[in-house]
C-alpha atoms as a PDB file:
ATOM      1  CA  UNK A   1      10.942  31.821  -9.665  1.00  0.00           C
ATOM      2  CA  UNK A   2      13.165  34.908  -8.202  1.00  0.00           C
ATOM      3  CA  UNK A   3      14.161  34.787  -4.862  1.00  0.00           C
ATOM      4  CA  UNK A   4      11.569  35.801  -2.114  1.00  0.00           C
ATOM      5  CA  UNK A   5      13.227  37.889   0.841  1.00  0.00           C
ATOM      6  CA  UNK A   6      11.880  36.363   4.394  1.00  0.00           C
ATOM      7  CA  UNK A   7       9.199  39.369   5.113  1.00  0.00           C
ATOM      8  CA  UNK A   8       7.738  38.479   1.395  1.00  0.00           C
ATOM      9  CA  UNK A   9       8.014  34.578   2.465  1.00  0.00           C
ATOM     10  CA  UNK A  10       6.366  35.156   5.804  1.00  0.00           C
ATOM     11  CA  UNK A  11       3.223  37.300   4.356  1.00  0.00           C
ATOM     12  CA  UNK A  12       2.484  34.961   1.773  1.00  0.00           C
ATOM     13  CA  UNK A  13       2.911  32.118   4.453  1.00  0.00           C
ATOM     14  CA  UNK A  14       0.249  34.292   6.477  1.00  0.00           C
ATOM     15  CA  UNK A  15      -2.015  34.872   3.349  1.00  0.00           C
ATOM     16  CA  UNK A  16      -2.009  31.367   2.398  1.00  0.00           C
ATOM     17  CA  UNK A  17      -2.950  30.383   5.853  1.00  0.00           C
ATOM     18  CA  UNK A  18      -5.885  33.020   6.133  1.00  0.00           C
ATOM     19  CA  UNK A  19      -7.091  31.846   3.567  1.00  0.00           C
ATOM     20  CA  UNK A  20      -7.202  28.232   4.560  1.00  0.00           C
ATOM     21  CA  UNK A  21      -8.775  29.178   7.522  1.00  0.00           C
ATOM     22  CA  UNK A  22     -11.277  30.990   5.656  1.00  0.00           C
ATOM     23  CA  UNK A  23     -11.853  28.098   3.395  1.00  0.00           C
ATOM     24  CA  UNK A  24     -12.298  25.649   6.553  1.00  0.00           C
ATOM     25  CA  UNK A  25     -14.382  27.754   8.731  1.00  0.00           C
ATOM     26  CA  UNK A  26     -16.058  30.113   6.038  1.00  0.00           C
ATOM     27  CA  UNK A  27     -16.616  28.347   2.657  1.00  0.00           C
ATOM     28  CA  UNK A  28     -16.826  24.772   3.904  1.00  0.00           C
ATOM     29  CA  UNK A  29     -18.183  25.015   7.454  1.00  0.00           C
ATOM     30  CA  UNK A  30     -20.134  20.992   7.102  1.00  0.00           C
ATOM     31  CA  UNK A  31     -16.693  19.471   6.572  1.00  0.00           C
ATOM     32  CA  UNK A  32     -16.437  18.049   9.603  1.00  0.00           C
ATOM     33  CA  UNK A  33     -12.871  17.478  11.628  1.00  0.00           C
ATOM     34  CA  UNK A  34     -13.409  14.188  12.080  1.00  0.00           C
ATOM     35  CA  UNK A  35     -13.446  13.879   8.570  1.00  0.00           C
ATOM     36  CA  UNK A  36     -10.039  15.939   7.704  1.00  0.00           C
ATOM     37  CA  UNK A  37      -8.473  13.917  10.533  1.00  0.00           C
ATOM     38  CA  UNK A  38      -9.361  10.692   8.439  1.00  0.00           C
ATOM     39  CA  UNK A  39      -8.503  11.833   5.175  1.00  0.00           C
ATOM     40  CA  UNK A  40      -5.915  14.443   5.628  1.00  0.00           C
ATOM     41  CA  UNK A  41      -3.921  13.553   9.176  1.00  0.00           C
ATOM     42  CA  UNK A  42      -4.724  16.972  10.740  1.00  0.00           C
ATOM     43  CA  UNK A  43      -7.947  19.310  11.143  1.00  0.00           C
ATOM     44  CA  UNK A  44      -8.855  22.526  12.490  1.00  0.00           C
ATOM     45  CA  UNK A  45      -7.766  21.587  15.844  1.00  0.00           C
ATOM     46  CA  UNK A  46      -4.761  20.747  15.254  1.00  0.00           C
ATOM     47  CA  UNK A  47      -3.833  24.037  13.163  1.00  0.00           C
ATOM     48  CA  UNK A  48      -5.231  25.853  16.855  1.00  0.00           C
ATOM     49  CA  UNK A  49      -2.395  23.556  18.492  1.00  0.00           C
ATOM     50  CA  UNK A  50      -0.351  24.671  16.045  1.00  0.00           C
ATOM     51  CA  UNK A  51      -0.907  28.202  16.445  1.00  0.00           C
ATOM     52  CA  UNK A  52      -0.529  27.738  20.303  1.00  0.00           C
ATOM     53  CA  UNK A  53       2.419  25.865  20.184  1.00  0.00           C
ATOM     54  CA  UNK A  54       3.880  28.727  17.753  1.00  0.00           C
ATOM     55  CA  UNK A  55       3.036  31.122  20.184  1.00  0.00           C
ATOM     56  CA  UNK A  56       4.501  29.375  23.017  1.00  0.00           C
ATOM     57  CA  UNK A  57       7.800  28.910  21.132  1.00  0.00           C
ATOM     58  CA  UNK A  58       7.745  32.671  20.928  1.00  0.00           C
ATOM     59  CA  UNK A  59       7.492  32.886  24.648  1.00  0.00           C
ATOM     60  CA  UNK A  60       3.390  34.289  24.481  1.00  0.00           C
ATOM     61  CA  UNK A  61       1.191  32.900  26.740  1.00  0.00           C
ATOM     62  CA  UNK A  62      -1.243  31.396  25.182  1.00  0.00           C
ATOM     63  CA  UNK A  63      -4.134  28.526  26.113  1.00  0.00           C
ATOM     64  CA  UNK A  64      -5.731  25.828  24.412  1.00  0.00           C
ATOM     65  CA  UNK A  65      -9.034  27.773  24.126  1.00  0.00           C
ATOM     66  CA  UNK A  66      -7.586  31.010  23.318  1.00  0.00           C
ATOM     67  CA  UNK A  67      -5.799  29.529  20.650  1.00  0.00           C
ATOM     68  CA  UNK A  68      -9.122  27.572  19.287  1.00  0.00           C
ATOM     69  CA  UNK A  69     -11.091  30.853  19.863  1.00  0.00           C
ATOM     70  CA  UNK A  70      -8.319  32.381  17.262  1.00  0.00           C
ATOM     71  CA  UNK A  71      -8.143  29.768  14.814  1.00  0.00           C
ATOM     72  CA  UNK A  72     -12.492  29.379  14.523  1.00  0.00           C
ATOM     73  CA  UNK A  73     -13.234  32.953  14.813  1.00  0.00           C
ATOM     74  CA  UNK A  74     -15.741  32.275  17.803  1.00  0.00           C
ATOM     75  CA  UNK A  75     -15.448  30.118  21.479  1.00  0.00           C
ATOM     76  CA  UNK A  76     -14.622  26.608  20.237  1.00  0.00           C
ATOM     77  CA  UNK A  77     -18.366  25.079  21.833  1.00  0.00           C
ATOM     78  CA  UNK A  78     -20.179  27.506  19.492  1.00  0.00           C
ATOM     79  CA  UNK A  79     -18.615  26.334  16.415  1.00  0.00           C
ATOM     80  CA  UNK A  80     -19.577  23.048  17.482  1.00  0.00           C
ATOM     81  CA  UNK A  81     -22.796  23.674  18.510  1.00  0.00           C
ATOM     82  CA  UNK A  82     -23.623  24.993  14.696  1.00  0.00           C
ATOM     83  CA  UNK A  83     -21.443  23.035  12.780  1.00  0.00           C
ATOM     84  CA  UNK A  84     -20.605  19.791  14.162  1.00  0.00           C
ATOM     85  CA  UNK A  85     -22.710  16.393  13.713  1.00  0.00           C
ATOM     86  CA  UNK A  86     -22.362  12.924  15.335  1.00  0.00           C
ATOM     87  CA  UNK A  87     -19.922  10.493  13.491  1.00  0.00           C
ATOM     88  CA  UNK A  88     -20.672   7.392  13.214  1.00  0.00           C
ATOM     89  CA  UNK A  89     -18.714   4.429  14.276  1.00  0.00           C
ATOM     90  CA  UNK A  90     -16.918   3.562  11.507  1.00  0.00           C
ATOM     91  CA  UNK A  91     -15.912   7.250  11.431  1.00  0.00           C
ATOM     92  CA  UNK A  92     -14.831   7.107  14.836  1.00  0.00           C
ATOM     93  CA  UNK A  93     -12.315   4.153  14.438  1.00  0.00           C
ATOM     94  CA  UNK A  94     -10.655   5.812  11.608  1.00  0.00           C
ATOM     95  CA  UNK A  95     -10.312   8.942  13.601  1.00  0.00           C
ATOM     96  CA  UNK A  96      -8.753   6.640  16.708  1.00  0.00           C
ATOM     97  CA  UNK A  97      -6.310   5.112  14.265  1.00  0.00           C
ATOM     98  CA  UNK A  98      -5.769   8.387  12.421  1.00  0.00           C
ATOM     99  CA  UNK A  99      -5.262  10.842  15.435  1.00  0.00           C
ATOM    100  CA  UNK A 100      -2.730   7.917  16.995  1.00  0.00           C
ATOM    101  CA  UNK A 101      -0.723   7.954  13.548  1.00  0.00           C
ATOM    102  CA  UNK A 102      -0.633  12.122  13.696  1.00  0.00           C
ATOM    103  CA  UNK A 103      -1.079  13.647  16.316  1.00  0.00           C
ATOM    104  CA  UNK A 104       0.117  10.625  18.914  1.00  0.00           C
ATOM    105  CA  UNK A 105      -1.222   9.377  22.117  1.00  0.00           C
ATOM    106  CA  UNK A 106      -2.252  12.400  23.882  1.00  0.00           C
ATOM    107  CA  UNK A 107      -4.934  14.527  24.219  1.00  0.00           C
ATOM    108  CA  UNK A 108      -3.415  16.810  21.595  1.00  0.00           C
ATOM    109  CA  UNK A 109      -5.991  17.035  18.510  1.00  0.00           C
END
């Protein structure tokens, strides 16, 4: 592959992660986080951390909502509200074990 100047880098970065996103929130709404957090070690609150703590490193202003409301397209209660379901308990002790192992022991996730 030929070298990729850093703009080129950085849009494809972008693209890739639109498209993620879009994937996540757009094509595969009933995967639920709990469930990425299990299997994967992050979900779609952590890429709204993410985003925040990017923005913060940048010197932006940015809160935990406003960065949710960015990364789910909509206020972060009415995703839930039509997309999330209850886990069950077994799902909920992976998620304890899996959040501590990624994300640590604060409310970060």
């Amino acid at each position: 592959m030929s070298q990729i100047d850093d703009q080129t880098r950085i849009e494809l970065e972008a693209a890739a992660f639109r498209a993620l996103m879009h994937h996540l929130l757009e094509k595969r709404p009933e995967v639920q986080n709990i469930d990425l957090m299990n299997l994967a070690g992050f979900c779609r609150n952590c890429l709204s951390r993410w985003y925040q703590e990017a923005a913060q490193a940048r010197g932006l202003e940015m809160g935990k909502e406003e960065a949710r409301e960015i990364v789910y397209g909509m206020p972060y209660a009415d995703w839930v509200a039509r997309n999330q379901t209850e886990a069950d308990a077994a799902k909920k002790a992976a998620f304890a074990k899996a959040f501590a192992e990624n994300v640590g022991g604060s409310d970060k996730g």
